[in-house]
Every structure is written in structure tokens, then in C-alpha cells.
PDB file of N, CA and C in Angstrom:
ATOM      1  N   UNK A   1      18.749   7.129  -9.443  1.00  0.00           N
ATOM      2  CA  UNK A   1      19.024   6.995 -10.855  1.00  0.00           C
ATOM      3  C   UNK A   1      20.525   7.067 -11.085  1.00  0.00           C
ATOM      4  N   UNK A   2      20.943   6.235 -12.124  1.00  0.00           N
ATOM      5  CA  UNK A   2      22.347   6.112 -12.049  1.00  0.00           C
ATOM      6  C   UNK A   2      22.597   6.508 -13.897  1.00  0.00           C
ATOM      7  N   UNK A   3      23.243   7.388 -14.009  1.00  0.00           N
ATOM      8  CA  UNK A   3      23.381   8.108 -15.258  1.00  0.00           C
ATOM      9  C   UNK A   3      24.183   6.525 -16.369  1.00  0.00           C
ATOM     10  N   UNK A   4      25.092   5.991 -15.112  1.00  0.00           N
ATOM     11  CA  UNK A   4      25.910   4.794 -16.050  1.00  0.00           C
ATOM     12  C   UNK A   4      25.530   3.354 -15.664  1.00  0.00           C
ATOM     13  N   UNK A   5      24.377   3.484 -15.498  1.00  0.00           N
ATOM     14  CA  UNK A   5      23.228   1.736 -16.009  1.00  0.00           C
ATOM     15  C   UNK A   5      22.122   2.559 -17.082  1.00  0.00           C
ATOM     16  N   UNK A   6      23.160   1.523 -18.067  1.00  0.00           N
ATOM     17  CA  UNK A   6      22.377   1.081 -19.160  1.00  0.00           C
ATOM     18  C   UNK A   6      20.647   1.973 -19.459  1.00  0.00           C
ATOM     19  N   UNK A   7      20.049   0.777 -18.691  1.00  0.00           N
ATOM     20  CA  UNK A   7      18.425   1.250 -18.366  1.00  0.00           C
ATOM     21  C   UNK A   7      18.081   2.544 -18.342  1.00  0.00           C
ATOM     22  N   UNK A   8      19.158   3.249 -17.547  1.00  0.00           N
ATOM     23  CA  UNK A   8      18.547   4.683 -17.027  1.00  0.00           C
ATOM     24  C   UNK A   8      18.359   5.246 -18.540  1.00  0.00           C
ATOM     25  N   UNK A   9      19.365   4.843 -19.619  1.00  0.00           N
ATOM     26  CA  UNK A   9      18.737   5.849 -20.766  1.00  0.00           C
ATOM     27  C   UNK A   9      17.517   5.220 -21.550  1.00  0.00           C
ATOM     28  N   UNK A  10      17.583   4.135 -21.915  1.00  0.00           N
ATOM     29  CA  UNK A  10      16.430   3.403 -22.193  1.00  0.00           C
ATOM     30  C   UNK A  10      14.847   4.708 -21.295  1.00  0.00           C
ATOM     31  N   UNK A  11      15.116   4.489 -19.967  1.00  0.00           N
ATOM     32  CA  UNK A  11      13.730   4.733 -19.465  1.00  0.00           C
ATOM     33  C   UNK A  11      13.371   6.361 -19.704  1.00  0.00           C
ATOM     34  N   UNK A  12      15.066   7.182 -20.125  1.00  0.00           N
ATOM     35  CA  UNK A  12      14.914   8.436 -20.785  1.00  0.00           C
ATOM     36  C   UNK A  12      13.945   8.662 -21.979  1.00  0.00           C
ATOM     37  N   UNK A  13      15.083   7.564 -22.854  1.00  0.00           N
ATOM     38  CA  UNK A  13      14.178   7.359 -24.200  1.00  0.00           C
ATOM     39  C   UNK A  13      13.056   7.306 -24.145  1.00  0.00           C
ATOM     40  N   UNK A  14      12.175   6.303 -23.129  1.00  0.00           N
ATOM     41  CA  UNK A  14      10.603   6.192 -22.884  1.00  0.00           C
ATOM     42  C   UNK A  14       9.954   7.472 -23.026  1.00  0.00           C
ATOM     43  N   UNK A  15      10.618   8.233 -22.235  1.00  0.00           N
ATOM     44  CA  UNK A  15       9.929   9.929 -21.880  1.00  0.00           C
ATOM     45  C   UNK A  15       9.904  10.608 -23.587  1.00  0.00           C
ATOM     46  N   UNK A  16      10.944  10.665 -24.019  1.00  0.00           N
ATOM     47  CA  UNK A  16      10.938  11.227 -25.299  1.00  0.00           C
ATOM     48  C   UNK A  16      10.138  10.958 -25.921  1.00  0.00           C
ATOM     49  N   UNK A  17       9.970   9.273 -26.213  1.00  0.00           N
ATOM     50  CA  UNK A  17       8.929   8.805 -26.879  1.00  0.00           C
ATOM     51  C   UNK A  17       7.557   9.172 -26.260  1.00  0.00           C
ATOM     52  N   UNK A  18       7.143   9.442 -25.561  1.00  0.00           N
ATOM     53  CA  UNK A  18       5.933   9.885 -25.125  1.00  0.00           C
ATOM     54  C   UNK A  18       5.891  11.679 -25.291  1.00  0.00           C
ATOM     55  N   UNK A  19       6.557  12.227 -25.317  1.00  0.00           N
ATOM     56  CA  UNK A  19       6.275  13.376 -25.684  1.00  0.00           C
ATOM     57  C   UNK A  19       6.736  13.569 -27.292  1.00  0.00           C
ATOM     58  N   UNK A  20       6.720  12.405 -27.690  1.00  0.00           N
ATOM     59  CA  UNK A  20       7.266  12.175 -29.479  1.00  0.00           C
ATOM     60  C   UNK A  20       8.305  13.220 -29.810  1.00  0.00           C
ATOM     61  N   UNK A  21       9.442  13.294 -28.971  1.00  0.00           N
ATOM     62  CA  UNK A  21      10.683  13.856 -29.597  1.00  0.00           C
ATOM     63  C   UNK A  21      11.699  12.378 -29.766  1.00  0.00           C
ATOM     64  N   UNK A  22      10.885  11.605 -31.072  1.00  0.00           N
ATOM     65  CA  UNK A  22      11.751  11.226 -31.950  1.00  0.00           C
ATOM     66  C   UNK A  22      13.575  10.932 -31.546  1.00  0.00           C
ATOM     67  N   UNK A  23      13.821  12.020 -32.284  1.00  0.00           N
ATOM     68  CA  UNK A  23      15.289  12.217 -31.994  1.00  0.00           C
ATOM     69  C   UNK A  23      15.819  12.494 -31.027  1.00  0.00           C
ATOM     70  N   UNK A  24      15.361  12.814 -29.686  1.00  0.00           N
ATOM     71  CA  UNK A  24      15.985  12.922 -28.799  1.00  0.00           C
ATOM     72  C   UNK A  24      16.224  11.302 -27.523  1.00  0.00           C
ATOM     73  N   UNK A  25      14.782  10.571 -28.312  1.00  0.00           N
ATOM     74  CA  UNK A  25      14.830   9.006 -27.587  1.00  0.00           C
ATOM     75  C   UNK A  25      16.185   8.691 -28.339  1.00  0.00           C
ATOM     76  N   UNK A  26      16.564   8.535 -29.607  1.00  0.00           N
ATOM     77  CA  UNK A  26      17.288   7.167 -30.135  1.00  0.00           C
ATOM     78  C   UNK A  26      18.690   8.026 -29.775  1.00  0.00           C
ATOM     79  N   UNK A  27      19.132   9.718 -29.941  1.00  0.00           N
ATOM     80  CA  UNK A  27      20.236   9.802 -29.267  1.00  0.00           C
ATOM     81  C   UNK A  27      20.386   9.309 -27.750  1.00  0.00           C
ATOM     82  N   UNK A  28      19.404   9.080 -26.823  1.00  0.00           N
ATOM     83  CA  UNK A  28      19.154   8.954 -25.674  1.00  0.00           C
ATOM     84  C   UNK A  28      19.638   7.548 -25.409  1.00  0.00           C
ATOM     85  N   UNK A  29      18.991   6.692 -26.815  1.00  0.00           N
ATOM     86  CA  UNK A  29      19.437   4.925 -26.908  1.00  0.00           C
ATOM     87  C   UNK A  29      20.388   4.919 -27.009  1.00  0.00           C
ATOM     88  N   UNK A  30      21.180   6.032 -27.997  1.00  0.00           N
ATOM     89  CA  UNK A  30      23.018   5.504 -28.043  1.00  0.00           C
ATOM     90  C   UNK A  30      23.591   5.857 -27.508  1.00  0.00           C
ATOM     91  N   UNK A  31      23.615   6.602 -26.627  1.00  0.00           N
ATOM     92  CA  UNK A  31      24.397   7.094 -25.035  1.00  0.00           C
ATOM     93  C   UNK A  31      24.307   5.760 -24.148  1.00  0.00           C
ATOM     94  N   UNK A  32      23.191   4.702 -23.844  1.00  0.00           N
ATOM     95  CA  UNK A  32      22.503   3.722 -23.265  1.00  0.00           C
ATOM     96  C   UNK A  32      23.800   2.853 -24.010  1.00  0.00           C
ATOM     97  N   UNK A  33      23.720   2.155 -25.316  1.00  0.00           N
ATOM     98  CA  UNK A  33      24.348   1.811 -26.169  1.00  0.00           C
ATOM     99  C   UNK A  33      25.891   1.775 -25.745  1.00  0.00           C
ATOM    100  N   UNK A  34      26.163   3.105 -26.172  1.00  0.00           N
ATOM    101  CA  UNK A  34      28.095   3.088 -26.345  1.00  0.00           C
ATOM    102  C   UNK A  34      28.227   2.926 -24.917  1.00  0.00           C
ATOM    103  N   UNK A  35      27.405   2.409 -23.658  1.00  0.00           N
ATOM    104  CA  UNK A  35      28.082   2.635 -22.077  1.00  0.00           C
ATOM    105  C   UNK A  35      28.463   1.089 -22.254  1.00  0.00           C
ATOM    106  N   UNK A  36      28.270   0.721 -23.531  1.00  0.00           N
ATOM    107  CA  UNK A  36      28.141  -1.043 -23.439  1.00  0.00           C
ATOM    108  C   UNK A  36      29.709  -1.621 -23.685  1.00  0.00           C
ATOM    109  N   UNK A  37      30.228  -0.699 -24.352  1.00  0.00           N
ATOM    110  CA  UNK A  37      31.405  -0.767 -25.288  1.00  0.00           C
ATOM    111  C   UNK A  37      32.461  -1.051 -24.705  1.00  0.00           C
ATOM    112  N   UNK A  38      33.307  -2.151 -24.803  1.00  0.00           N
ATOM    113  CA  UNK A  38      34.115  -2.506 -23.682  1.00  0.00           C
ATOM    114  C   UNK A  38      33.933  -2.985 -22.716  1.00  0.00           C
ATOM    115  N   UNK A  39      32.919  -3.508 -22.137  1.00  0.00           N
ATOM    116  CA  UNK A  39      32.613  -3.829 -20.861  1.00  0.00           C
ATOM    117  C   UNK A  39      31.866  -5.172 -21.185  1.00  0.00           C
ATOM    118  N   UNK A  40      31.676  -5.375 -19.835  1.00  0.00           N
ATOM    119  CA  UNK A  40      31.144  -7.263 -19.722  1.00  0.00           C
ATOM    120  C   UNK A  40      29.681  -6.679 -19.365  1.00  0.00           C
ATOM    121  N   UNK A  41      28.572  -6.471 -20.696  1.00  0.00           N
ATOM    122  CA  UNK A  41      27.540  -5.648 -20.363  1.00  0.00           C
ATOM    123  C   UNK A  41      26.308  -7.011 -20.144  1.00  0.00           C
ATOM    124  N   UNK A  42      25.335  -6.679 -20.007  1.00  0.00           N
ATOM    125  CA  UNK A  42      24.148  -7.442 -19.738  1.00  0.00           C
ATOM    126  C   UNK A  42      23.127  -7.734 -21.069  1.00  0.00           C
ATOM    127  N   UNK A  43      23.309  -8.659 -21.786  1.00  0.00           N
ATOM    128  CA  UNK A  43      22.750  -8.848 -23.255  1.00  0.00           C
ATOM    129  C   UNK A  43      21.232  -8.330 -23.412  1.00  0.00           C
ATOM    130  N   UNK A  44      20.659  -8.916 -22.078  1.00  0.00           N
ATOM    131  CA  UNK A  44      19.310  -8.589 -22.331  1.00  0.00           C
ATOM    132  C   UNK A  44      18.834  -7.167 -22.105  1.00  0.00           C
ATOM    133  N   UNK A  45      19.670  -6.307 -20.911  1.00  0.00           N
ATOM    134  CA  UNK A  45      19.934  -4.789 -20.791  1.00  0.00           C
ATOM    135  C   UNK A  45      19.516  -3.894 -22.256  1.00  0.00           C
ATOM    136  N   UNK A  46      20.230  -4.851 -23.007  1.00  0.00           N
ATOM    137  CA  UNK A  46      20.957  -4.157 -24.363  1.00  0.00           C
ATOM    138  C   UNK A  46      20.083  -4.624 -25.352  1.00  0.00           C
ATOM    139  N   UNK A  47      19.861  -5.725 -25.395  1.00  0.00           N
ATOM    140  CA  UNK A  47      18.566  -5.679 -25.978  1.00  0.00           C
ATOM    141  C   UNK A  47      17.562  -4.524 -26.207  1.00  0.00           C
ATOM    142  N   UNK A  48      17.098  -4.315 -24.734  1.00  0.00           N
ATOM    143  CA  UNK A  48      15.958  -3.603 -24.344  1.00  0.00           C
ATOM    144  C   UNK A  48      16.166  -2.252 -24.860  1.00  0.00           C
ATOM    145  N   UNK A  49      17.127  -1.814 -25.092  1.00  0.00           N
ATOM    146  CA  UNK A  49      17.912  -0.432 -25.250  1.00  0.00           C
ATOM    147  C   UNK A  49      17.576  -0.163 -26.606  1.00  0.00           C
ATOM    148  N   UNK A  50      18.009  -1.573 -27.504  1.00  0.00           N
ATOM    149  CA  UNK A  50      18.381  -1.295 -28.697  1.00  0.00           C
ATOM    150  C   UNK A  50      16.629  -1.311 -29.125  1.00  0.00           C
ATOM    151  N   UNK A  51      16.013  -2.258 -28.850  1.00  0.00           N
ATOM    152  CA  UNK A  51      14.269  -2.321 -29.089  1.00  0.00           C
ATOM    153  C   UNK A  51      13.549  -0.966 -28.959  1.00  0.00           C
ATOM    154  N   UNK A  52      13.978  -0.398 -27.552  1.00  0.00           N
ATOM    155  CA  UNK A  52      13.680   1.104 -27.593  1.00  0.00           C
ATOM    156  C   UNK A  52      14.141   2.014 -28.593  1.00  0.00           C
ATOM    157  N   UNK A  53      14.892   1.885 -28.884  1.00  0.00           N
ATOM    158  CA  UNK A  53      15.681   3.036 -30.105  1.00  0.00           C
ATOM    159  C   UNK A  53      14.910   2.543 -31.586  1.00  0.00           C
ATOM    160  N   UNK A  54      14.595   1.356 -32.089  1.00  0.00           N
ATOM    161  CA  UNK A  54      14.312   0.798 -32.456  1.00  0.00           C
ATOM    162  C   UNK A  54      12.401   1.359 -33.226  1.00  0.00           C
ATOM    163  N   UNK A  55      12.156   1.238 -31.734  1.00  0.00           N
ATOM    164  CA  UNK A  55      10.268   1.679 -31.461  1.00  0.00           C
ATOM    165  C   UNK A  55      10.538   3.392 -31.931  1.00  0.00           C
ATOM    166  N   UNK A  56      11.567   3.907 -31.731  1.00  0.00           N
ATOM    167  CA  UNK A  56      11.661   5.608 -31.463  1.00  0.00           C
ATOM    168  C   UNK A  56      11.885   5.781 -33.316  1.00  0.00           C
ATOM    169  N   UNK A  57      12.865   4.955 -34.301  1.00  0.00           N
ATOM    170  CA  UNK A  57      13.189   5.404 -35.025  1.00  0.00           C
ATOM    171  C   UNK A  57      11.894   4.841 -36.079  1.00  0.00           C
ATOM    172  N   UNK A  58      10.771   3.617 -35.583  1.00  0.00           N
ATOM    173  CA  UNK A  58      10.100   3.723 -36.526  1.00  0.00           C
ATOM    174  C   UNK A  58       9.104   4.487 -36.627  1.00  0.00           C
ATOM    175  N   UNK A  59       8.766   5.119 -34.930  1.00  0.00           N
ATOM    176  CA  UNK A  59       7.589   5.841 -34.886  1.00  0.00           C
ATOM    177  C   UNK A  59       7.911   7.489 -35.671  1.00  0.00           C
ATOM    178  N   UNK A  60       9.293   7.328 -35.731  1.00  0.00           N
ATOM    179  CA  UNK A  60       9.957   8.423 -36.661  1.00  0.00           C
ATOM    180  C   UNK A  60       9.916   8.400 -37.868  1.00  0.00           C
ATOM    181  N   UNK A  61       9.116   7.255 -38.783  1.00  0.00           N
ATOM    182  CA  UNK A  61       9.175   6.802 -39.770  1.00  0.00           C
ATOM    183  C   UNK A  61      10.124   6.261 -40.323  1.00  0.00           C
ATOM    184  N   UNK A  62      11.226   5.988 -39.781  1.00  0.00           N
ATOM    185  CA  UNK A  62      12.749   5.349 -40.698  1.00  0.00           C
ATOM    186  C   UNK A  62      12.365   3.524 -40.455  1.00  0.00           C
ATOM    187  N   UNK A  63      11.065   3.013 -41.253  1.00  0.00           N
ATOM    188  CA  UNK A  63      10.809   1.563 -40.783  1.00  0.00           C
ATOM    189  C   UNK A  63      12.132   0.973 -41.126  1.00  0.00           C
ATOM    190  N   UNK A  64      12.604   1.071 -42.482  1.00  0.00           N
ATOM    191  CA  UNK A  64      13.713   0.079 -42.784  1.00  0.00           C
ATOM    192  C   UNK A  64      14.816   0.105 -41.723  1.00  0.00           C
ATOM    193  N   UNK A  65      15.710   1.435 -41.144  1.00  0.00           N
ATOM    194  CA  UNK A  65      16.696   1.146 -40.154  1.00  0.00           C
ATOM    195  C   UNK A  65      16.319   0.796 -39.138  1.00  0.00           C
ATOM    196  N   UNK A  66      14.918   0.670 -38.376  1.00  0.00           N
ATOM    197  CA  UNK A  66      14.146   0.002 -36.879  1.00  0.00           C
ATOM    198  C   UNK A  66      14.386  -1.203 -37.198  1.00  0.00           C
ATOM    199  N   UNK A  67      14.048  -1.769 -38.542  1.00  0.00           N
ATOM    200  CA  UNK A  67      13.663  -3.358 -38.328  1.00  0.00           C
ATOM    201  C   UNK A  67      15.311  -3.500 -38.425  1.00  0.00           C
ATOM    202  N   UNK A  68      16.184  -3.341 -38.955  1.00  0.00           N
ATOM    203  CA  UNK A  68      18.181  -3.528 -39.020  1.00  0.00           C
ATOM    204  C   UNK A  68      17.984  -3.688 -37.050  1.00  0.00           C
ATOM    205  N   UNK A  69      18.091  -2.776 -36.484  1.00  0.00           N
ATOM    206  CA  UNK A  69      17.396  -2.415 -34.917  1.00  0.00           C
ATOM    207  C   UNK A  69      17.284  -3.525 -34.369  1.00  0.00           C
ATOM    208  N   UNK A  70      15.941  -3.589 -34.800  1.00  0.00           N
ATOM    209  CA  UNK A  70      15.480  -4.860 -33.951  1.00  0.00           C
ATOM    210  C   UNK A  70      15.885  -5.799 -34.165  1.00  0.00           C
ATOM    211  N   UNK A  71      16.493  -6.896 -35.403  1.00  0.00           N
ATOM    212  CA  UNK A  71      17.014  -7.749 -35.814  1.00  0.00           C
ATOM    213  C   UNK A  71      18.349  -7.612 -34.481  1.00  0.00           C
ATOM    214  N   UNK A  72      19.173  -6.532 -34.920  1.00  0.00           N
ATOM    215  CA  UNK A  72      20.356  -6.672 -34.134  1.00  0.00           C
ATOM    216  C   UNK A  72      19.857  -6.660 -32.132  1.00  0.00           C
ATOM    217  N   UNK A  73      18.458  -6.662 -31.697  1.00  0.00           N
ATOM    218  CA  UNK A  73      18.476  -6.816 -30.472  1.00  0.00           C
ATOM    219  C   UNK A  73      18.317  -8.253 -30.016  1.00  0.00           C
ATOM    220  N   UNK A  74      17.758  -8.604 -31.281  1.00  0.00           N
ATOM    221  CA  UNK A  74      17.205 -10.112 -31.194  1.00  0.00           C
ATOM    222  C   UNK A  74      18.188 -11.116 -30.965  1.00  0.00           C
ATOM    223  N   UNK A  75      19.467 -10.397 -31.756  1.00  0.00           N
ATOM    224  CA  UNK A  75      20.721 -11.498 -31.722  1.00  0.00           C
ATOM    225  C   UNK A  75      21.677 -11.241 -30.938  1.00  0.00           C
ATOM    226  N   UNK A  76      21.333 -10.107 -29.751  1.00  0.00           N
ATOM    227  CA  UNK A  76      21.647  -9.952 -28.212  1.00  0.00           C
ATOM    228  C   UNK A  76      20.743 -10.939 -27.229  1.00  0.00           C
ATOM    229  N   UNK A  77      19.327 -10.838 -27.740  1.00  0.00           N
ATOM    230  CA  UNK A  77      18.646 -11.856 -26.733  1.00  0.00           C
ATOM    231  C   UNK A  77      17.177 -11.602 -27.452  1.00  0.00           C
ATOM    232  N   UNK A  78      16.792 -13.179 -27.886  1.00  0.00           N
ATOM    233  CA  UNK A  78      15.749 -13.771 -28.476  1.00  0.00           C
ATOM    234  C   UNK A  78      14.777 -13.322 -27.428  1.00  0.00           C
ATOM    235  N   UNK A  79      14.251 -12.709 -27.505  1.00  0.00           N
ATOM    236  CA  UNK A  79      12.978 -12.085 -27.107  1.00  0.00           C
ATOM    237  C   UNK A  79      11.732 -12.114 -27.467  1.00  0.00           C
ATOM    238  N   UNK A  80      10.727 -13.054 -27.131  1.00  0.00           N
ATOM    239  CA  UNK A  80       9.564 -12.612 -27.863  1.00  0.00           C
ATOM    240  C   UNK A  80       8.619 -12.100 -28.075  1.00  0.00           C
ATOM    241  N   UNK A  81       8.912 -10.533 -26.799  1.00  0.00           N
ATOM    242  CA  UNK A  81       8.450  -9.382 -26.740  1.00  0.00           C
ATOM    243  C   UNK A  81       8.921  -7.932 -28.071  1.00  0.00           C
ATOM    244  N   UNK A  82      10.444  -8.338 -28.029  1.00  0.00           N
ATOM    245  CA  UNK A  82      10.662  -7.585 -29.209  1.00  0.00           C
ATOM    246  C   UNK A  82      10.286  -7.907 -30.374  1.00  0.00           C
ATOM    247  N   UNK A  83      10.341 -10.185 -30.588  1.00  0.00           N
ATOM    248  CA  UNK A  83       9.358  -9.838 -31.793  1.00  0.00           C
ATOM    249  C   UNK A  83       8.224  -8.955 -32.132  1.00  0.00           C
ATOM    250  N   UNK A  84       7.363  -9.225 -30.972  1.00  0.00           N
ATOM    251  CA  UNK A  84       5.901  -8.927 -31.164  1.00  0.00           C
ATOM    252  C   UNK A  84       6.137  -6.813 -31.923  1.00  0.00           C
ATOM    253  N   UNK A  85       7.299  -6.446 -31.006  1.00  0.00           N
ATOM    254  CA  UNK A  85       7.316  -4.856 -31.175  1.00  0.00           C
ATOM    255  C   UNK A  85       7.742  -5.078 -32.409  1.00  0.00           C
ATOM    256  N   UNK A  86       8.056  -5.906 -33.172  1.00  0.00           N
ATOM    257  CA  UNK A  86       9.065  -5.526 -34.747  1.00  0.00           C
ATOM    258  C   UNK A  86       7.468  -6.267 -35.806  1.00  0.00           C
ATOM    259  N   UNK A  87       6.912  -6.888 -35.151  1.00  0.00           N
ATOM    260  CA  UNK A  87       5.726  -7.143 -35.819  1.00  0.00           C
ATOM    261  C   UNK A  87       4.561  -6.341 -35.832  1.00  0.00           C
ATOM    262  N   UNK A  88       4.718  -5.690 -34.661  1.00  0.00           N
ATOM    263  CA  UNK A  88       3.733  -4.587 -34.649  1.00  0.00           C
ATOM    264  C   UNK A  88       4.124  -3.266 -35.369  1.00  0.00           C
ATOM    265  N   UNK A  89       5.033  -2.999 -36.268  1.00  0.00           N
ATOM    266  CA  UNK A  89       5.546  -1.834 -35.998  1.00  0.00           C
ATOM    267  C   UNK A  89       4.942  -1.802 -37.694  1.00  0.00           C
TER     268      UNK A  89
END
């Protein structure tokens, strides 16, 4: 496990979300997030990151800032797995 790929927090976030600590996935997403900043990062990486944070803040009930979320993963990389998660949500 590598603390500085991307993924590794994403697959953190997963854990949170399964034990439904909420807030500890989407801080988990923006640690994932800001490693992006400056760098020549991987769109679809980031995508996935942002979709996760995304799934964490609606199952948190904040629907309106998930779908802002997901919109902004979509226009990292058209996905039509994250649709389906922003349609399901």
C-alpha cells in the first residue's frame, strides 16, 4: 500500500463507508484529492476518488453537494458507472 497513490485513499474511504463513518470516508477522499494538486495526475484515478466522496457525502445525507461531486467527476472522466451511482443515489 502506498499512502501517495491516489487509490489507496479512495479504498480507505471504502472501509469508512462500510462501517458508515460518513465523515471520515470524504476527509479520507480529500487527502486522495489534494495528492492531485500540481501534478500530472490520472483523470480517471480522480474520478473514482471524487465518486467515492461523492457516494460517502450522500449516504450522509448532503444529496445536493454529492450530486456538485459527481457532476465534477464526470468532467474528469465520462463514466457510465458514476452515472449510474449519481442516478442511484
Amino acid at each position: 500500500m502506498n499512502p501517495d497513490e491516489i487509490l489507496f485513499h479512495s479504498n480507505v474511504a471504502a472501509c469508512y463507508i462500510e462501517e458508515k463513518k460518513f465523515e471520515d470516508a470524504i476527509k479520507a477522499c480529500d487527502v486522495g484529492i489534494e495528492k492531485t494538486k500540481g501534478t500530472n495526475y490520472d483523470y480517471v484515478k480522480l474520478a473514482k476518488v471524487m465518486a467515492r466522496k461523492a457516494s460517502a457525502m450522500g449516504k450522509n445525507g448532503d444529496i445536493d453537494a454529492a450530486v456538485v461531486v459527481y457532476e465534477a467527476a464526470l468532467l474528469e472522466n465520462n463514466d457510465s458507472k458514476i452515472k449510474d451511482e449519481m442516478k442511484a443515489m
